[in-house]
C-alpha atoms as a PDB file:
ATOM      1  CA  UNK A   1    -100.093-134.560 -65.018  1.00  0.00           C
ATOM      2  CA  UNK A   2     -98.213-137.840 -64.192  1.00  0.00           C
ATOM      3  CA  UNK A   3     -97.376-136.646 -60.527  1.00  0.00           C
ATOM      4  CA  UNK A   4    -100.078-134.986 -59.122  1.00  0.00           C
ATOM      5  CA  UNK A   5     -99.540-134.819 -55.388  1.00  0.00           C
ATOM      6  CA  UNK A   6     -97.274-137.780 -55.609  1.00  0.00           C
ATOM      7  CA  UNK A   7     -94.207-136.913 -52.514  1.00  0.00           C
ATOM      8  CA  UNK A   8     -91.068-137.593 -54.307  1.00  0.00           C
ATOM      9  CA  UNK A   9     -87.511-137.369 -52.999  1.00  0.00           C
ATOM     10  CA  UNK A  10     -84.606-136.424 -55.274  1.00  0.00           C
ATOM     11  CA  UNK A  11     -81.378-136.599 -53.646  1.00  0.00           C
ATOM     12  CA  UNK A  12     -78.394-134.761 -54.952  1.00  0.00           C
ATOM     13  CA  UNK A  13     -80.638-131.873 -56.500  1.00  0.00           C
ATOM     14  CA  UNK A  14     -77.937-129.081 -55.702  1.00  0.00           C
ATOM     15  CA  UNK A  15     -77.124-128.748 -59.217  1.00  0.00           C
ATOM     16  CA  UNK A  16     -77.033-130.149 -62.485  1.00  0.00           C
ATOM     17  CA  UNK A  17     -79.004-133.436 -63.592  1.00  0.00           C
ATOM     18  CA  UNK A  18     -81.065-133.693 -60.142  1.00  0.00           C
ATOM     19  CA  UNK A  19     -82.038-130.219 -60.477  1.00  0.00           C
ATOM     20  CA  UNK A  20     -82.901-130.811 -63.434  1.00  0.00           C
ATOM     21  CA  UNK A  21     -84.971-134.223 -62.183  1.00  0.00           C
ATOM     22  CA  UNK A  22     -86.478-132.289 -59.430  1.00  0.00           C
ATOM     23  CA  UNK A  23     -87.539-129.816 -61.945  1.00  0.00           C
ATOM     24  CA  UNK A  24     -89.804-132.039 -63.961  1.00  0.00           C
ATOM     25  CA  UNK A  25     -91.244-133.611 -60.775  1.00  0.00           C
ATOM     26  CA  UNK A  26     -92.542-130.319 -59.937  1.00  0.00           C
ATOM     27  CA  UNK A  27     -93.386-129.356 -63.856  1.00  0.00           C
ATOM     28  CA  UNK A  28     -96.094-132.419 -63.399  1.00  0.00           C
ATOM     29  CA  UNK A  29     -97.679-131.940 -60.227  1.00  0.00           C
ATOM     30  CA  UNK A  30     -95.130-133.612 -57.382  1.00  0.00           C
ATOM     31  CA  UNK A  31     -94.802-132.564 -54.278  1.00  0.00           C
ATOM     32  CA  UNK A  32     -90.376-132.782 -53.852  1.00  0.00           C
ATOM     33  CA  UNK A  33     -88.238-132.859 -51.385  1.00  0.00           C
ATOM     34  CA  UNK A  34     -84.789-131.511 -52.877  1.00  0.00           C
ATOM     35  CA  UNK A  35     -81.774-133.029 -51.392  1.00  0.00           C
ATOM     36  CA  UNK A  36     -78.413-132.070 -50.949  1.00  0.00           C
ATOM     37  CA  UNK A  37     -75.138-133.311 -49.133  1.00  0.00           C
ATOM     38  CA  UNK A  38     -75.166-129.784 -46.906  1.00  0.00           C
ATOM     39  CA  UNK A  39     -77.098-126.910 -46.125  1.00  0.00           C
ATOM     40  CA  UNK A  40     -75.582-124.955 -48.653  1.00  0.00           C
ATOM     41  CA  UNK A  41     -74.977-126.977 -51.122  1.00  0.00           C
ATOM     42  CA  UNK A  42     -79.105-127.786 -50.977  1.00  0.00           C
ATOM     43  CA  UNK A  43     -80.046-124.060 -50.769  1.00  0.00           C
ATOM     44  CA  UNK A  44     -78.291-123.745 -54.267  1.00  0.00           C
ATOM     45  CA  UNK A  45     -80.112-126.389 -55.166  1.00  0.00           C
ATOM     46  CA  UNK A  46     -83.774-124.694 -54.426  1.00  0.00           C
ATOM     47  CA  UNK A  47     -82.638-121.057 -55.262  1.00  0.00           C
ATOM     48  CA  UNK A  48     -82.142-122.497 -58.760  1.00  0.00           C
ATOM     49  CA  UNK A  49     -85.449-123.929 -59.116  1.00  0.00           C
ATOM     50  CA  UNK A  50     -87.151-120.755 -57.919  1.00  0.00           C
ATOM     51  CA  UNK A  51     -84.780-119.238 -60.399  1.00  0.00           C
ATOM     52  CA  UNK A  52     -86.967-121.496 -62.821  1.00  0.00           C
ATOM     53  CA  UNK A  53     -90.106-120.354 -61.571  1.00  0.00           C
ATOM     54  CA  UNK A  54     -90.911-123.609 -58.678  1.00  0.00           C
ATOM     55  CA  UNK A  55     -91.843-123.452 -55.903  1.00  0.00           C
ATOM     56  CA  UNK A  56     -93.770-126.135 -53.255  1.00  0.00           C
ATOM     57  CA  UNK A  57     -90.585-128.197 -52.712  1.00  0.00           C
ATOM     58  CA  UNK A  58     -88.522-129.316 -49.313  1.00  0.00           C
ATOM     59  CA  UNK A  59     -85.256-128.102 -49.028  1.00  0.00           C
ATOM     60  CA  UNK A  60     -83.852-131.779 -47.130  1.00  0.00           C
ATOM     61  CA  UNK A  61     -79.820-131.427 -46.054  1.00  0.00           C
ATOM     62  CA  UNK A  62     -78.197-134.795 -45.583  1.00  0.00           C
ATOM     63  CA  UNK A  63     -75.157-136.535 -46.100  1.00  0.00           C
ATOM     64  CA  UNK A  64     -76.480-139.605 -47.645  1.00  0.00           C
ATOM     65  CA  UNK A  65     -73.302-141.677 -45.933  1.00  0.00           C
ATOM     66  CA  UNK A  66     -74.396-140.634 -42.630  1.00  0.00           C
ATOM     67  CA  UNK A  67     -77.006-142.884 -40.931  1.00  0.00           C
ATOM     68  CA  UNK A  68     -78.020-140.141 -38.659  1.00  0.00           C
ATOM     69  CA  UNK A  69     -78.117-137.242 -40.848  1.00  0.00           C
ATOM     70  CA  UNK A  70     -80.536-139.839 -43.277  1.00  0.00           C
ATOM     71  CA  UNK A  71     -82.958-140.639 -40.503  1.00  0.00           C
ATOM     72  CA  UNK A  72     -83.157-137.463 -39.446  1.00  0.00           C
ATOM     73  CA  UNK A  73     -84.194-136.477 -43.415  1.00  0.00           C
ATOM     74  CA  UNK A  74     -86.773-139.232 -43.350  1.00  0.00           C
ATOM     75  CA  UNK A  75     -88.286-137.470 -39.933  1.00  0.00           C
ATOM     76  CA  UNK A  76     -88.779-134.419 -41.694  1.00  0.00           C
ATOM     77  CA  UNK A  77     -90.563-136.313 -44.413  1.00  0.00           C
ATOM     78  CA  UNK A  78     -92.656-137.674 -42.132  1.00  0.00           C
ATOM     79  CA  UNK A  79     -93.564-134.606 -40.260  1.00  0.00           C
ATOM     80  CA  UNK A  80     -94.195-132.641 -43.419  1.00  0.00           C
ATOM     81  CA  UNK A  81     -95.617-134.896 -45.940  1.00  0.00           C
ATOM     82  CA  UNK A  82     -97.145-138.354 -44.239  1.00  0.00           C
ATOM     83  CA  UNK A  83     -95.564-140.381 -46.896  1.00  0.00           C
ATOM     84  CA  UNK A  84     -93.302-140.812 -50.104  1.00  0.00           C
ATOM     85  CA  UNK A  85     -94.328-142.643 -53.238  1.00  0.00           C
ATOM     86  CA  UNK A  86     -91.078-142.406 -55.494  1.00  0.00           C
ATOM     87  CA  UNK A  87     -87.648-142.302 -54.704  1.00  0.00           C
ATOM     88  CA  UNK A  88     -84.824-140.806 -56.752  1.00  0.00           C
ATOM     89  CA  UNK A  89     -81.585-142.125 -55.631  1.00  0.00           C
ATOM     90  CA  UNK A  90     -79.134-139.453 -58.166  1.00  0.00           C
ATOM     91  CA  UNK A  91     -76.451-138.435 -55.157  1.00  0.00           C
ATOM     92  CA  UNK A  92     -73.419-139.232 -56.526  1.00  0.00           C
ATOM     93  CA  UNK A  93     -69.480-138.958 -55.561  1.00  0.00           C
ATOM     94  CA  UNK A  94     -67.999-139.038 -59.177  1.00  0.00           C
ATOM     95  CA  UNK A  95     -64.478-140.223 -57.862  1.00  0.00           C
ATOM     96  CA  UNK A  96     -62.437-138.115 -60.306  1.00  0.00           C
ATOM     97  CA  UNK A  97     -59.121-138.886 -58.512  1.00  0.00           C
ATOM     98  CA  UNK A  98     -55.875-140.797 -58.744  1.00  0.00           C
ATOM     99  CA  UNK A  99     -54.847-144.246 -60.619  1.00  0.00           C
ATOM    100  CA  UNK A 100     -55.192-147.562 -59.203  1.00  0.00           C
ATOM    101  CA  UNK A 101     -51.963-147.929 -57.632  1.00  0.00           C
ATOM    102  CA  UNK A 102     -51.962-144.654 -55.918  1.00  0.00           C
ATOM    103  CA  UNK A 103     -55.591-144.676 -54.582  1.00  0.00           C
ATOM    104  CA  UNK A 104     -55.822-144.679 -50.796  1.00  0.00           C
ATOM    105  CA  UNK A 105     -58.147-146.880 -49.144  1.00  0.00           C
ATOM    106  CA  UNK A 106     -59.634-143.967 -48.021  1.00  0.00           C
ATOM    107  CA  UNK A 107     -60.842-142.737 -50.596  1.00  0.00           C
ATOM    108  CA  UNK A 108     -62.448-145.821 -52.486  1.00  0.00           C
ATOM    109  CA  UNK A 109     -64.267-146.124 -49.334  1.00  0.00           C
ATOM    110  CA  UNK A 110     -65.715-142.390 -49.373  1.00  0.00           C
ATOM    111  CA  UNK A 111     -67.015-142.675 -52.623  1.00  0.00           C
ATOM    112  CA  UNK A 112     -68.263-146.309 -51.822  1.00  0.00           C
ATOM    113  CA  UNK A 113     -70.373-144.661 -48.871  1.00  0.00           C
ATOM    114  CA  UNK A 114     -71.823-142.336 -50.816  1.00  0.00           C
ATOM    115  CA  UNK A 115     -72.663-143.914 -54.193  1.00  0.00           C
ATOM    116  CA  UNK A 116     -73.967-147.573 -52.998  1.00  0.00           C
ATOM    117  CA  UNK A 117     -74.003-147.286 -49.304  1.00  0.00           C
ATOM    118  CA  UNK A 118     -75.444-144.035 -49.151  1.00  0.00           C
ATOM    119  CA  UNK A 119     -78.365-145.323 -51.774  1.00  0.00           C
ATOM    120  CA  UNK A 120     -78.687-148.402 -49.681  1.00  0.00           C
ATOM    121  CA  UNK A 121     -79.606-146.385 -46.614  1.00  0.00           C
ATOM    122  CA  UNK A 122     -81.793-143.885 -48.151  1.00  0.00           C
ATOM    123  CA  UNK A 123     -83.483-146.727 -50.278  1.00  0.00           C
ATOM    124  CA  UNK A 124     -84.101-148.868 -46.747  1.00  0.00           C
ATOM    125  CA  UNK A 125     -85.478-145.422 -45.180  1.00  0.00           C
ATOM    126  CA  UNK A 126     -87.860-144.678 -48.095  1.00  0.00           C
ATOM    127  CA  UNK A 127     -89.151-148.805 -48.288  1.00  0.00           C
ATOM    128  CA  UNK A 128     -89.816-148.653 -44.279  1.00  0.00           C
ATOM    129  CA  UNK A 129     -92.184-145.954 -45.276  1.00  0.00           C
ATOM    130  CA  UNK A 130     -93.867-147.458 -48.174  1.00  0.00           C
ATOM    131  CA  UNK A 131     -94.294-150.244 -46.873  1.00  0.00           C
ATOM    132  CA  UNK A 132     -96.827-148.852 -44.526  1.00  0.00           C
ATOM    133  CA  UNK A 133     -98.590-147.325 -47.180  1.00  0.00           C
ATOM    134  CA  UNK A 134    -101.227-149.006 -49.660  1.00  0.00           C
ATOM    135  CA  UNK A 135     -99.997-147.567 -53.217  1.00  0.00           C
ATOM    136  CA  UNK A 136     -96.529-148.640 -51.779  1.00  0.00           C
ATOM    137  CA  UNK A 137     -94.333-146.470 -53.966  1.00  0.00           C
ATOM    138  CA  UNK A 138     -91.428-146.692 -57.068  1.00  0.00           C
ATOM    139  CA  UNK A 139     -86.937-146.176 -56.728  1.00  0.00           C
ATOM    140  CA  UNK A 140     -85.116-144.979 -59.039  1.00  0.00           C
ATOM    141  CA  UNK A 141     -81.240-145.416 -58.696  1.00  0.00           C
ATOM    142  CA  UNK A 142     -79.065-143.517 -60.971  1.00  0.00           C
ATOM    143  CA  UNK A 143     -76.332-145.627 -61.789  1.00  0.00           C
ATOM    144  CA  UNK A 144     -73.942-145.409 -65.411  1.00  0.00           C
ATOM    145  CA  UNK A 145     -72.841-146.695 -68.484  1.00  0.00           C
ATOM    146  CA  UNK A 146     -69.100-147.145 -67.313  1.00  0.00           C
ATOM    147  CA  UNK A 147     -70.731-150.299 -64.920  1.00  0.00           C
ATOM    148  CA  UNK A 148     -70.323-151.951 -68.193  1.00  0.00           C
ATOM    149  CA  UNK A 149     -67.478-150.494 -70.211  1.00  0.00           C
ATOM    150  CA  UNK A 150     -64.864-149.028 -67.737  1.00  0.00           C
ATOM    151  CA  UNK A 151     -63.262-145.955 -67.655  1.00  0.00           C
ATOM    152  CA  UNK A 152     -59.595-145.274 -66.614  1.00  0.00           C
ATOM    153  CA  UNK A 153     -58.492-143.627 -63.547  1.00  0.00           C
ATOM    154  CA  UNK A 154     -61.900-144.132 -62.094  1.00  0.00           C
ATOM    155  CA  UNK A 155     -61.787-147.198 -60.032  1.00  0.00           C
ATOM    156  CA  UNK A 156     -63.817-146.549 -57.125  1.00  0.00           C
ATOM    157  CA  UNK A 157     -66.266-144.894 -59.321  1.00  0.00           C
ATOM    158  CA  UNK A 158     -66.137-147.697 -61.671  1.00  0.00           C
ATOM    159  CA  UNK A 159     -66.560-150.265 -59.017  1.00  0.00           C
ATOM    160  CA  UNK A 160     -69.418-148.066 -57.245  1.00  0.00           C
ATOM    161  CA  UNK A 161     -71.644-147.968 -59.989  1.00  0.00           C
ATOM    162  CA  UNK A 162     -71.163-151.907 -60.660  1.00  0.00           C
ATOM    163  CA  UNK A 163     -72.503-152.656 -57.234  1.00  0.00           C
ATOM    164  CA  UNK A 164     -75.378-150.331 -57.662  1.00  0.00           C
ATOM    165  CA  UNK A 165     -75.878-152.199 -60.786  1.00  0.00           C
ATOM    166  CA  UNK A 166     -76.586-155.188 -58.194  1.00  0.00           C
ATOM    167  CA  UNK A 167     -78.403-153.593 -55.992  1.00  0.00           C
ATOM    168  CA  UNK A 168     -80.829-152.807 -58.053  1.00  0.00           C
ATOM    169  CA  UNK A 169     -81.636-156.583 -59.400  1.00  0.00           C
ATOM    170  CA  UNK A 170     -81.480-157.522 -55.720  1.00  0.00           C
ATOM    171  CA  UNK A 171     -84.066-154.775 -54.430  1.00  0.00           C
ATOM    172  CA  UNK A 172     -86.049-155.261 -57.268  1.00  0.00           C
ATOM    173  CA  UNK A 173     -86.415-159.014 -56.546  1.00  0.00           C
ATOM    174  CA  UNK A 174     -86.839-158.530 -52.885  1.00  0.00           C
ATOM    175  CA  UNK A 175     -89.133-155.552 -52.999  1.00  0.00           C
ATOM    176  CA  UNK A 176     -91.217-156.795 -55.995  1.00  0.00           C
ATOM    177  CA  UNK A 177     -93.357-158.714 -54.480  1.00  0.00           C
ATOM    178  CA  UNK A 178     -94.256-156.585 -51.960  1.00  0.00           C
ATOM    179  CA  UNK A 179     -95.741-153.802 -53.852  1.00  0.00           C
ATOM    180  CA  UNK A 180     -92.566-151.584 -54.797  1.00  0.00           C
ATOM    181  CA  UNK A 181     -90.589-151.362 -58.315  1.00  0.00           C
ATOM    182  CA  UNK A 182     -87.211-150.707 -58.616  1.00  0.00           C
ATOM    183  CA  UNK A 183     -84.972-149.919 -61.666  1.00  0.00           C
ATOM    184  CA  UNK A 184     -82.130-147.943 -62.986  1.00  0.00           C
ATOM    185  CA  UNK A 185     -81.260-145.284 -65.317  1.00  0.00           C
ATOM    186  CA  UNK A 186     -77.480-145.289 -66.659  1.00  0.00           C
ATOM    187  CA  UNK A 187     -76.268-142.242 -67.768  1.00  0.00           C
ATOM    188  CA  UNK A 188     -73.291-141.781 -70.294  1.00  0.00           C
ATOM    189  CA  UNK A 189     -72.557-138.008 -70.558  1.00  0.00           C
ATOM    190  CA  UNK A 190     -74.317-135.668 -69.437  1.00  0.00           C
ATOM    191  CA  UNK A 191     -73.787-131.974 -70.168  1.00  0.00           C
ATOM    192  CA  UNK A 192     -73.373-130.307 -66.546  1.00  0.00           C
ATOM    193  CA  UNK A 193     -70.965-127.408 -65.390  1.00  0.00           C
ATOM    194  CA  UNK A 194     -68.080-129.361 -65.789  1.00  0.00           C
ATOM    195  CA  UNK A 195     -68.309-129.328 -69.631  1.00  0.00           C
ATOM    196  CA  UNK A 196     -68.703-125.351 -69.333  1.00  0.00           C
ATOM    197  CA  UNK A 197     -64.779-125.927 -68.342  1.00  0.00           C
ATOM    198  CA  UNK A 198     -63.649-127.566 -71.205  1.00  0.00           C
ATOM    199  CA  UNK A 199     -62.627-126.961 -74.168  1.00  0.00           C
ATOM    200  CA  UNK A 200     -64.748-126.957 -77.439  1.00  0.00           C
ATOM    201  CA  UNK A 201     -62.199-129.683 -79.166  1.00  0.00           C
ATOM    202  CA  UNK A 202     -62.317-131.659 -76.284  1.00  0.00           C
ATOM    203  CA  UNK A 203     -66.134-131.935 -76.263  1.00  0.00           C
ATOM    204  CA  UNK A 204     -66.374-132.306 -79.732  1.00  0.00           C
ATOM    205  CA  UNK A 205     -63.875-135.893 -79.274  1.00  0.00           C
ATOM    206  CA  UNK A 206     -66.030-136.701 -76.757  1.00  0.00           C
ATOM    207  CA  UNK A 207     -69.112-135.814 -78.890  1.00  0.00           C
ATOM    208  CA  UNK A 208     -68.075-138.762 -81.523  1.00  0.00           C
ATOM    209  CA  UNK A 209     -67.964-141.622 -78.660  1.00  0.00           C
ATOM    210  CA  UNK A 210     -71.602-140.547 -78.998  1.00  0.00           C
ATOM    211  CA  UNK A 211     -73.473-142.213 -82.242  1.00  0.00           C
ATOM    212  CA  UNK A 212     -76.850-140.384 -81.977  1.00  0.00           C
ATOM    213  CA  UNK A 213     -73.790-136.760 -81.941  1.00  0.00           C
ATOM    214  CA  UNK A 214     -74.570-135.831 -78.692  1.00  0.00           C
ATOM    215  CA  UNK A 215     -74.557-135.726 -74.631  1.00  0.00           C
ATOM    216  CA  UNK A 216     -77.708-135.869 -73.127  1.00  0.00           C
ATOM    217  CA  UNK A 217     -79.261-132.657 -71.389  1.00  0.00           C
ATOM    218  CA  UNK A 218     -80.311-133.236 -67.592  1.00  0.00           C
ATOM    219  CA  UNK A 219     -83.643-132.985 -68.847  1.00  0.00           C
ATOM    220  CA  UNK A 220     -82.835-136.457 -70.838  1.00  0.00           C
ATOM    221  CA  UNK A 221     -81.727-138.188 -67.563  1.00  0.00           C
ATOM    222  CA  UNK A 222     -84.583-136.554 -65.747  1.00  0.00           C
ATOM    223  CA  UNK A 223     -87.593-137.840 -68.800  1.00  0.00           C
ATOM    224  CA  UNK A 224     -85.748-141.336 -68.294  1.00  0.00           C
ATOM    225  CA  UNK A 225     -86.152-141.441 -64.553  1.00  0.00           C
ATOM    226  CA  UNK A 226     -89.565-139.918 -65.194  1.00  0.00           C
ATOM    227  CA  UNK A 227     -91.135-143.064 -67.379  1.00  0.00           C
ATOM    228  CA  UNK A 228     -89.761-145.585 -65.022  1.00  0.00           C
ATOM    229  CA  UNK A 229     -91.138-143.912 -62.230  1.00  0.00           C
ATOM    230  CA  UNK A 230     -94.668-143.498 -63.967  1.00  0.00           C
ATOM    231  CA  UNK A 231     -97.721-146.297 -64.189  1.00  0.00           C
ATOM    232  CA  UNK A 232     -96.159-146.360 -67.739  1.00  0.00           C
ATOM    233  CA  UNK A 233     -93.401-148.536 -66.674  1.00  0.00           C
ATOM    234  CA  UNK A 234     -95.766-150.241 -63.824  1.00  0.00           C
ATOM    235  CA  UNK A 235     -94.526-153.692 -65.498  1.00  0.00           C
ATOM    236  CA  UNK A 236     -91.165-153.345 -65.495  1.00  0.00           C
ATOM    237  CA  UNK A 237     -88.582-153.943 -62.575  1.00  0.00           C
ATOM    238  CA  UNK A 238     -84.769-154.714 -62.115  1.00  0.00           C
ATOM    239  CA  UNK A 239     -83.985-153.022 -65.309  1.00  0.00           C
ATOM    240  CA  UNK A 240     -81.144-150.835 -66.754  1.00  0.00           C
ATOM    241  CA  UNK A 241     -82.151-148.536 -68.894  1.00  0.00           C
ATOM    242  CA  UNK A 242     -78.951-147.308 -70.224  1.00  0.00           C
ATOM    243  CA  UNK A 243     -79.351-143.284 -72.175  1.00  0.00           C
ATOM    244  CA  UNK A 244     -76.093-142.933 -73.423  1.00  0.00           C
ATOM    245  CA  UNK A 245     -76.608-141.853 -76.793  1.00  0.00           C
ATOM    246  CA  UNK A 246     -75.456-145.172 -78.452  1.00  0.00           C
ATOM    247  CA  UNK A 247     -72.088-145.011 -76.784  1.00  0.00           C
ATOM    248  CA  UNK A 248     -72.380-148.492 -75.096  1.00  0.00           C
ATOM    249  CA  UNK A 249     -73.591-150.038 -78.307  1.00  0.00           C
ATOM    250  CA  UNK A 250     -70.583-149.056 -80.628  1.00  0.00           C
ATOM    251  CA  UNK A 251     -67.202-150.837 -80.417  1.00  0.00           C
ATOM    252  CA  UNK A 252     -65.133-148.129 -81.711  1.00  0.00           C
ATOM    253  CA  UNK A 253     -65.725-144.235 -82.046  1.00  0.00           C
ATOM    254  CA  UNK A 254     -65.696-143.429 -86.067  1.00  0.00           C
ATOM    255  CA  UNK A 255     -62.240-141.568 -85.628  1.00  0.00           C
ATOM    256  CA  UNK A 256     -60.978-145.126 -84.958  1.00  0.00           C
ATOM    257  CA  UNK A 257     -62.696-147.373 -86.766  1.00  0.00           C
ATOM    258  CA  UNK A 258     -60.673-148.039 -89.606  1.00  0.00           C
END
């Protein structure tokens, strides 16, 4: 198995595509801790992977925006484990919300702190600890597709991703050197519970932005995160490796291109 007693820290595995990370972590040997923004919200997160038959994960609560609450994660890491080796940074605040014009400082600025502040503080947590350690260790941010090809109504979203976009190339150049890879997976869609609340004409639109026909699974995401995070990637840093299904290499769906 890839993982065998590696320590590896998924954050945002309450539901959906971390779970779904977390779950193949485990499926190869790795030792996880399973974050989530709250208690509760992380309980759901490890009652579904026992669902799935895991077990030998650490249920971690933190908001990833809070300095405090993040420290306090990586003590518990410490205590428990000694070290980590890869780093999943999927935590996300999708910023479904209001138009430009109406958006409230606010609010850009919560799901700022959470998508590229928040991975900026867990990141620095995580390095501090491999740094200490002689196999060093791997990050994986989680960033998307729409840092390239913007959506609408999703500016601080939009602009979120972007910077993580440059945050990777930057910790990637910094970090290189010292013994620690960084890159990215971009997502397009991904089939999670909020496609369970639309309807079947609306997915199938969606479905032909998609040349290869179809969203990916969180298993997809979590397979892509998996390689880059494995010796098989151990030459390759500061990338974006965008799965998408094609949807970021076609100009115009084939509904519209005519």
């Amino acid at each position: 198995m890839r993982f065998q007693d590696k320590v590896v820290l998924v954050t945002g595995a309450s539901r959906n595509t971390g779970v779904s990370i977390a779950a193949l972590f485990l499926r190869e040997g790795a030792r996880v801790g399973v974050n989530g923004s709250t208690p509760e919200s992380t309980a759901r997160g490890g009652e579904t992977l026992r669902g799935m038959g895991y077990d030998g994960f650490l249920e971690l609560p933190a908001d990833i925006g809070d300095t405090g609450q993040v420290r306090a994660m990586f003590d518990k890491i410490r205590e428990v484990y000694g070290r980590i080796d890869i780093l999943v940074n999927n935590a996300c605040n999708q910023g479904i919300g209001p138009a430009f014009e109406e958006m409230e400082p606010d609010y850009f600025l919560s799901v700022v702190r959470t998508n590229l502040l928040g991975t900026f503080q867990v990141s620095q947590e995580a390095v501090k600890m491999m740094l200490r350690q002689e196999s060093r260790g791997v990050i994986v941010n989680l960033g998307s597709n729409v840092s390239m090809r913007a959506i609408r109504n999703r500016t601080a979203y939009v602009s979120s991703k972007g910077g993580l976009d440059a945050l990777t190339r930057s910790m990637a150049v910094d970090l290189g050197p010292k013994g620690i890879r960084v890159n990215m997976v971009a997502p397009g869609y991904i089939f999670t519970d909020r496609w369970e609340r639309i309807s079947e004409g609306t997915r199938a639109r969606r479905r032909l932005n998609c040349p290869l026909g179809a969203e990916a699974s969180g298993d997809d995401i979590a397979q892509a995160v998996a390689f880059l995070a494995s010796d098989a990637a151990r030459n390759i840093g500061g990338e974006r490796l965008v799965v998408d299904a094609g949807c970021s290499a076609q100009h115009m769906p084939v509904d519209t291109d005519l």
